[in-house]
C-alpha atoms as a PDB file:
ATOM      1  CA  UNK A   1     -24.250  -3.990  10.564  1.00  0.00           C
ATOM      2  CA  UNK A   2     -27.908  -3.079  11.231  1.00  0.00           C
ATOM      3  CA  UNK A   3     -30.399  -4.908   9.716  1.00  0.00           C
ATOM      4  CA  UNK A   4     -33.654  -2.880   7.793  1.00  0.00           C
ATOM      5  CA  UNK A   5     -37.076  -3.181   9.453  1.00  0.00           C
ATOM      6  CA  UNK A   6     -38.292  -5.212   6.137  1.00  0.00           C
ATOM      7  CA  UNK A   7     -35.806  -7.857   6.367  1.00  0.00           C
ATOM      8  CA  UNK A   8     -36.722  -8.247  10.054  1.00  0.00           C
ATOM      9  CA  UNK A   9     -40.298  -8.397   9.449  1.00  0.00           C
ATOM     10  CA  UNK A  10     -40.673 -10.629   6.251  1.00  0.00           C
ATOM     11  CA  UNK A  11     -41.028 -14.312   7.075  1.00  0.00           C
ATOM     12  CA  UNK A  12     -38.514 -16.738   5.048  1.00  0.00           C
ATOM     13  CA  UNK A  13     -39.024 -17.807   1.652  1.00  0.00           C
ATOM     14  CA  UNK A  14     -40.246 -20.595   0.444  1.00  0.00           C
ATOM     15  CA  UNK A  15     -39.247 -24.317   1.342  1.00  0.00           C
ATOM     16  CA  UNK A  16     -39.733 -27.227  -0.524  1.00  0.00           C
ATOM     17  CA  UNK A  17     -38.680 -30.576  -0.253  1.00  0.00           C
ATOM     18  CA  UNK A  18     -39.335 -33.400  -2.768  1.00  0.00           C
ATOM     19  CA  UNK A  19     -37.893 -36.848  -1.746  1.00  0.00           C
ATOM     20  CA  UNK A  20     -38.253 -40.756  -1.964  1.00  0.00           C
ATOM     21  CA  UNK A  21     -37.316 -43.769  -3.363  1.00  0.00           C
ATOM     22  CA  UNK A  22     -39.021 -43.553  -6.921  1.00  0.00           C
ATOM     23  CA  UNK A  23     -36.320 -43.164 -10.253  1.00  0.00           C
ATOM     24  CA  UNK A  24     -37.889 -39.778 -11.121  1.00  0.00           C
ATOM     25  CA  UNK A  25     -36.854 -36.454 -11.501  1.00  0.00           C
ATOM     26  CA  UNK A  26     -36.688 -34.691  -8.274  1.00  0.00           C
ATOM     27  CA  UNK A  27     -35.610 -32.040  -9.060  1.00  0.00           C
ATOM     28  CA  UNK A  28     -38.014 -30.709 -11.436  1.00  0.00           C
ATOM     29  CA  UNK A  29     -40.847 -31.508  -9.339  1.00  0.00           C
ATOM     30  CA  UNK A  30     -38.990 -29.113  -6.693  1.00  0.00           C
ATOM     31  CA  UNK A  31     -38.639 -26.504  -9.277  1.00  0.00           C
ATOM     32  CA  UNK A  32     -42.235 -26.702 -10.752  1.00  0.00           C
ATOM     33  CA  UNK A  33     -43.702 -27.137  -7.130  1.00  0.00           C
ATOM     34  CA  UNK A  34     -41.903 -23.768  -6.340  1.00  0.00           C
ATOM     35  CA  UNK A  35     -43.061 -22.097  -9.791  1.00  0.00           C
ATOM     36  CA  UNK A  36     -46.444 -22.961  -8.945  1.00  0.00           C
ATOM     37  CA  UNK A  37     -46.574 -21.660  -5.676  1.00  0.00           C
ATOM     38  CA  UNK A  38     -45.198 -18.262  -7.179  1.00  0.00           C
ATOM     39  CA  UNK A  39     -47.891 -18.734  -9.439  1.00  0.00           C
ATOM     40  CA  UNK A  40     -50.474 -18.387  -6.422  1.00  0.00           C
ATOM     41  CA  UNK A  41     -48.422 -16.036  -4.599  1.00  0.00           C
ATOM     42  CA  UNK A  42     -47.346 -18.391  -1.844  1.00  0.00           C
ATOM     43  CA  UNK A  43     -43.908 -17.122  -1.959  1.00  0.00           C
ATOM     44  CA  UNK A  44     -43.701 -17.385   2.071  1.00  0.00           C
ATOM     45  CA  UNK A  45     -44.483 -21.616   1.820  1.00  0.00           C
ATOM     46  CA  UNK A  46     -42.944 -24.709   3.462  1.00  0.00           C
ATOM     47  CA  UNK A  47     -44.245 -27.717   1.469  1.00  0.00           C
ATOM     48  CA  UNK A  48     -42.444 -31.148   1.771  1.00  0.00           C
ATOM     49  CA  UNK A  49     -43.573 -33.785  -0.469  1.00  0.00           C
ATOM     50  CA  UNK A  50     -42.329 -37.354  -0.065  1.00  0.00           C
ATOM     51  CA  UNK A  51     -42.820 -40.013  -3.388  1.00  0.00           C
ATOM     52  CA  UNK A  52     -44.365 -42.924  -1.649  1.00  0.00           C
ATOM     53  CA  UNK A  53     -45.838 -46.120  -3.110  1.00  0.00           C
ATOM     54  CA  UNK A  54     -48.876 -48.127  -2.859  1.00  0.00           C
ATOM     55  CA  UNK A  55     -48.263 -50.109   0.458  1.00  0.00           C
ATOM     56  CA  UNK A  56     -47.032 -46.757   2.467  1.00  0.00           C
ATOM     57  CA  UNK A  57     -49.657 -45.088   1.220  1.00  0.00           C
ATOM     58  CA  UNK A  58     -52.345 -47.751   2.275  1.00  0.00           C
ATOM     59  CA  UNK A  59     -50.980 -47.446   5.366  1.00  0.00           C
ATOM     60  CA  UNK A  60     -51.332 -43.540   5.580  1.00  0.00           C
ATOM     61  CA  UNK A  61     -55.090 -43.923   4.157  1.00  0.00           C
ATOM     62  CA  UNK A  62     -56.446 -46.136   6.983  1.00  0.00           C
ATOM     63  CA  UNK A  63     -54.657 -44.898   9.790  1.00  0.00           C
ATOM     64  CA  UNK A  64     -55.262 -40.759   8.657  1.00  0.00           C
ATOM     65  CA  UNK A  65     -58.681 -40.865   6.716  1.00  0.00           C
ATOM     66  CA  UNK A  66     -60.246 -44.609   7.935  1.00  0.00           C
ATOM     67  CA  UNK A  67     -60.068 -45.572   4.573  1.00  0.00           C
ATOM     68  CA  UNK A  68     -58.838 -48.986   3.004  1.00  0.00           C
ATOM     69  CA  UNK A  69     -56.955 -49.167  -0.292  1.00  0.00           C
ATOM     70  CA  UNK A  70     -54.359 -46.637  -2.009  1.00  0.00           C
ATOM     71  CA  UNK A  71     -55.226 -42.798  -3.097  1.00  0.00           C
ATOM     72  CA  UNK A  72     -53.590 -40.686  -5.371  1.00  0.00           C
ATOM     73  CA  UNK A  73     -52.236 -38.144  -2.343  1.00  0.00           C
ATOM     74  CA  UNK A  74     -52.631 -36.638   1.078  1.00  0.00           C
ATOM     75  CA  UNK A  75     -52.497 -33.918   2.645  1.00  0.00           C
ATOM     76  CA  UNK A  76     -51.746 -32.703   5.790  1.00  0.00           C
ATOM     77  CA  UNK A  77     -52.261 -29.283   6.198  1.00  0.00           C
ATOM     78  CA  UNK A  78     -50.100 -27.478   8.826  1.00  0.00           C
ATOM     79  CA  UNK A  79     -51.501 -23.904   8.429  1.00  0.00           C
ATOM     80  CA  UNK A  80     -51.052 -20.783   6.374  1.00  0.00           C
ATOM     81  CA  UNK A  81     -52.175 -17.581   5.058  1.00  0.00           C
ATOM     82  CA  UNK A  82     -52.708 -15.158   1.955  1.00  0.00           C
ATOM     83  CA  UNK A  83     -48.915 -15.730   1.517  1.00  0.00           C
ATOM     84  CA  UNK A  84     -48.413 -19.066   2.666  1.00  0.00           C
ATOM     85  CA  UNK A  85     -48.856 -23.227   2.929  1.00  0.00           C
ATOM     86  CA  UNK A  86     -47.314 -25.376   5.656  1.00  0.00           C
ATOM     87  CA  UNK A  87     -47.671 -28.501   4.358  1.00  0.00           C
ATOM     88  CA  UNK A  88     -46.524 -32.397   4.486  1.00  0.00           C
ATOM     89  CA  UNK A  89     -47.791 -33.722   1.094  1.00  0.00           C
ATOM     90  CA  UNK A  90     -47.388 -37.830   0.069  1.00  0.00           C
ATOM     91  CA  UNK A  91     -47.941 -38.729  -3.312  1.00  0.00           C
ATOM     92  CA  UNK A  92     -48.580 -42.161  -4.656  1.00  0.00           C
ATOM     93  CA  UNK A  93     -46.030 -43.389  -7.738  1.00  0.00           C
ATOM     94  CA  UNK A  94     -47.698 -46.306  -7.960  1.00  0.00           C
ATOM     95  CA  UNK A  95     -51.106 -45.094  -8.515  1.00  0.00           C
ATOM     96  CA  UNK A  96     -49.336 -42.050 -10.700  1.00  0.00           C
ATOM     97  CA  UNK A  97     -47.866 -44.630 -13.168  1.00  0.00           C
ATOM     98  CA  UNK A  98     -51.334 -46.285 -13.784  1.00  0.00           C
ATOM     99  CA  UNK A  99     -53.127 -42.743 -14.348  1.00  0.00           C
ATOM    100  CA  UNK A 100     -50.522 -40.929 -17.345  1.00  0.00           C
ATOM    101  CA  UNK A 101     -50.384 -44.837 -18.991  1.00  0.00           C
ATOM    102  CA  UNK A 102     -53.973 -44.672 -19.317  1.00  0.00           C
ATOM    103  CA  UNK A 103     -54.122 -41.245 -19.507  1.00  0.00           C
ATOM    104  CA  UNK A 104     -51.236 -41.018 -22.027  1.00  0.00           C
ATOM    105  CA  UNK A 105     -49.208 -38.358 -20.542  1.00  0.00           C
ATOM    106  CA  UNK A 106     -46.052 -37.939 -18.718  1.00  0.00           C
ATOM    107  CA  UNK A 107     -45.366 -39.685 -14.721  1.00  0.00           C
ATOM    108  CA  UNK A 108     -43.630 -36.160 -13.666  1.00  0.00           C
ATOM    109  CA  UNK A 109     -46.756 -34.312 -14.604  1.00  0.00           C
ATOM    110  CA  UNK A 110     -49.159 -36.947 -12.894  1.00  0.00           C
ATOM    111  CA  UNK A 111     -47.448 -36.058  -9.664  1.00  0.00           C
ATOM    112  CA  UNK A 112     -46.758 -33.020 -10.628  1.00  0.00           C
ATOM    113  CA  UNK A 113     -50.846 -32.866 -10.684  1.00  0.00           C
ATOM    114  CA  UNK A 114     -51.088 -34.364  -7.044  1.00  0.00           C
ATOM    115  CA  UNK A 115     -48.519 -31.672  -5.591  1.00  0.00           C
ATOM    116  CA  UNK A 116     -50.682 -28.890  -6.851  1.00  0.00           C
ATOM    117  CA  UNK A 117     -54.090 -30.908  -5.595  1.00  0.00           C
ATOM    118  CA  UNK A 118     -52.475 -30.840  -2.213  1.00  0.00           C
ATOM    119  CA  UNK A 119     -51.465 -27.191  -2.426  1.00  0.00           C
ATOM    120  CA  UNK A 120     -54.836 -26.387  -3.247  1.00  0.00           C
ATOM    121  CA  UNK A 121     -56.697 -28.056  -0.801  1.00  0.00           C
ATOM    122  CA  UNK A 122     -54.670 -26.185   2.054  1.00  0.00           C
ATOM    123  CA  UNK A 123     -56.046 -23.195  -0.098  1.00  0.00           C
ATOM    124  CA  UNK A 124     -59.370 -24.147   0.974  1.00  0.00           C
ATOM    125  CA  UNK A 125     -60.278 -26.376  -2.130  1.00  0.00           C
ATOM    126  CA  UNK A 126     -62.054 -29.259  -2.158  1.00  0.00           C
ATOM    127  CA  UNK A 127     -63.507 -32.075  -4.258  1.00  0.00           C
ATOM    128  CA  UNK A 128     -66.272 -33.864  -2.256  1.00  0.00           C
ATOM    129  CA  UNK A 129     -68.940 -33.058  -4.686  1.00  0.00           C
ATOM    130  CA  UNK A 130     -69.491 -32.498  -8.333  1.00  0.00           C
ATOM    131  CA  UNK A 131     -68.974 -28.296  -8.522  1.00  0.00           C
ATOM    132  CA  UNK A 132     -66.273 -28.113  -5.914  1.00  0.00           C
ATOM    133  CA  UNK A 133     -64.288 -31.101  -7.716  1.00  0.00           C
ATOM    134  CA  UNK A 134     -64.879 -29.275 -11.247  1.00  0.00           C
ATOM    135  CA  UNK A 135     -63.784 -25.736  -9.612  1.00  0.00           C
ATOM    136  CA  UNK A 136     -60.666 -27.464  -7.923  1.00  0.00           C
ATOM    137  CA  UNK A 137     -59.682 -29.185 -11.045  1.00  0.00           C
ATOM    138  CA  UNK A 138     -60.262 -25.970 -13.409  1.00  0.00           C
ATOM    139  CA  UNK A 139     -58.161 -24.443 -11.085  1.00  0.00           C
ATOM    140  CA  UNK A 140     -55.290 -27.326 -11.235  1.00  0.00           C
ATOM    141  CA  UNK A 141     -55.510 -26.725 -15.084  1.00  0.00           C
ATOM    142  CA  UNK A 142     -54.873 -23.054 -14.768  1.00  0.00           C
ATOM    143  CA  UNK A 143     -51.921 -23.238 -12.679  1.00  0.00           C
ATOM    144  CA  UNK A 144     -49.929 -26.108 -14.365  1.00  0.00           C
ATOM    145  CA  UNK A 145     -50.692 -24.247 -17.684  1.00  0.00           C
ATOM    146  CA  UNK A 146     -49.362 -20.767 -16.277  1.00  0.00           C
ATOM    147  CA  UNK A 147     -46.442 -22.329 -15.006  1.00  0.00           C
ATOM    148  CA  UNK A 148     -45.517 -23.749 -18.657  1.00  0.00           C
ATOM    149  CA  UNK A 149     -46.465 -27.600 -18.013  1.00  0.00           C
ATOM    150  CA  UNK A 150     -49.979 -27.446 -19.483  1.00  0.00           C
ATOM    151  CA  UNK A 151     -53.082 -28.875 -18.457  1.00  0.00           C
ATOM    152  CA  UNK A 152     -53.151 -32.185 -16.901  1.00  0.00           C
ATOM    153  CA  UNK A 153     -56.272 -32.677 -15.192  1.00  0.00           C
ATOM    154  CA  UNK A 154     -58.416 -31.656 -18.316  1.00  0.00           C
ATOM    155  CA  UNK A 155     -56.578 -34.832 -20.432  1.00  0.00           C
ATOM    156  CA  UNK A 156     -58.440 -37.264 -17.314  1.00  0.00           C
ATOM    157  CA  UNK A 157     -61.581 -38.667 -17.539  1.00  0.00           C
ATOM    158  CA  UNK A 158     -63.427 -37.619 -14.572  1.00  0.00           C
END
């Protein structure tokens, strides 16, 4: 059978990955990571997101960005375009418990939040000073809300 010039030419779709040790919902973090890069029409994506907590991420922190202590998430950024992210993404469940207790919302949508931070910044978003960080966090906002979870970031005290 011959294949058509547009399945030859179109990349593949998108793959995510959502893994760790954490007792959360996997699952739907896959499924909402995937809605939200619909959302931003990064249909052509491969994001993989692993559920770390604080001592692997302190690790990651000094040895990729010099800097002691725990963070919410990292990115590392493996390239793209207009349709696309390439992405390894770790997320922090420690440091996403402590943020929806005091926050009062739920643990999936923290990280949830932190999944979409790291999307964005391989969009070119970034938060190292006061209009970029309101900008990138407007625009976290907009997407969870479009993609039915509602804003998260707007609930935070900055």
């Amino acid at each position: 059978m011959e294949e058509s010039k547009d399945q030859v030419d179109q990349p593949p779709p998108t793959s995510i990955t959502v893994q760790g040790d954490a007792d959360i919902d996997y699952n739907w973090l896959q499924i909402q990571t995937c809605n939200a890069l619909g959302f931003l029409h990064l249909n052509y994506s491969e994001v993989s997101v692993r559920v770390i907590g604080n001592d692997e991420m302190s690790q990651l922190h000094v040895k990729h960005s010099g800097v002691e202590g725990t963070t919410d998430v990292l990115t590392f950024d493996h390239g793209g375009d207009e349709h696309s992210v390439r992405a390894d993404i770790a997320i922090c469940v420690d440091v996403a418990k402590r943020e929806a207790e005091k926050r009062g919302h739920a643990l999936q949508n923290e990280l949830l939040l932190y999944i979409v931070h790291g999307i964005l910044h391989c969009c070119g978003f970034d938060d190292h000073d006061e209009k970029s960080h309101a900008l990138m966090h407007d625009e976290e906002d907009r997407v969870l809300s479009s993609i039915g979870v509602g804003a998260v970031w707007s609930n935070e005290s900055c």
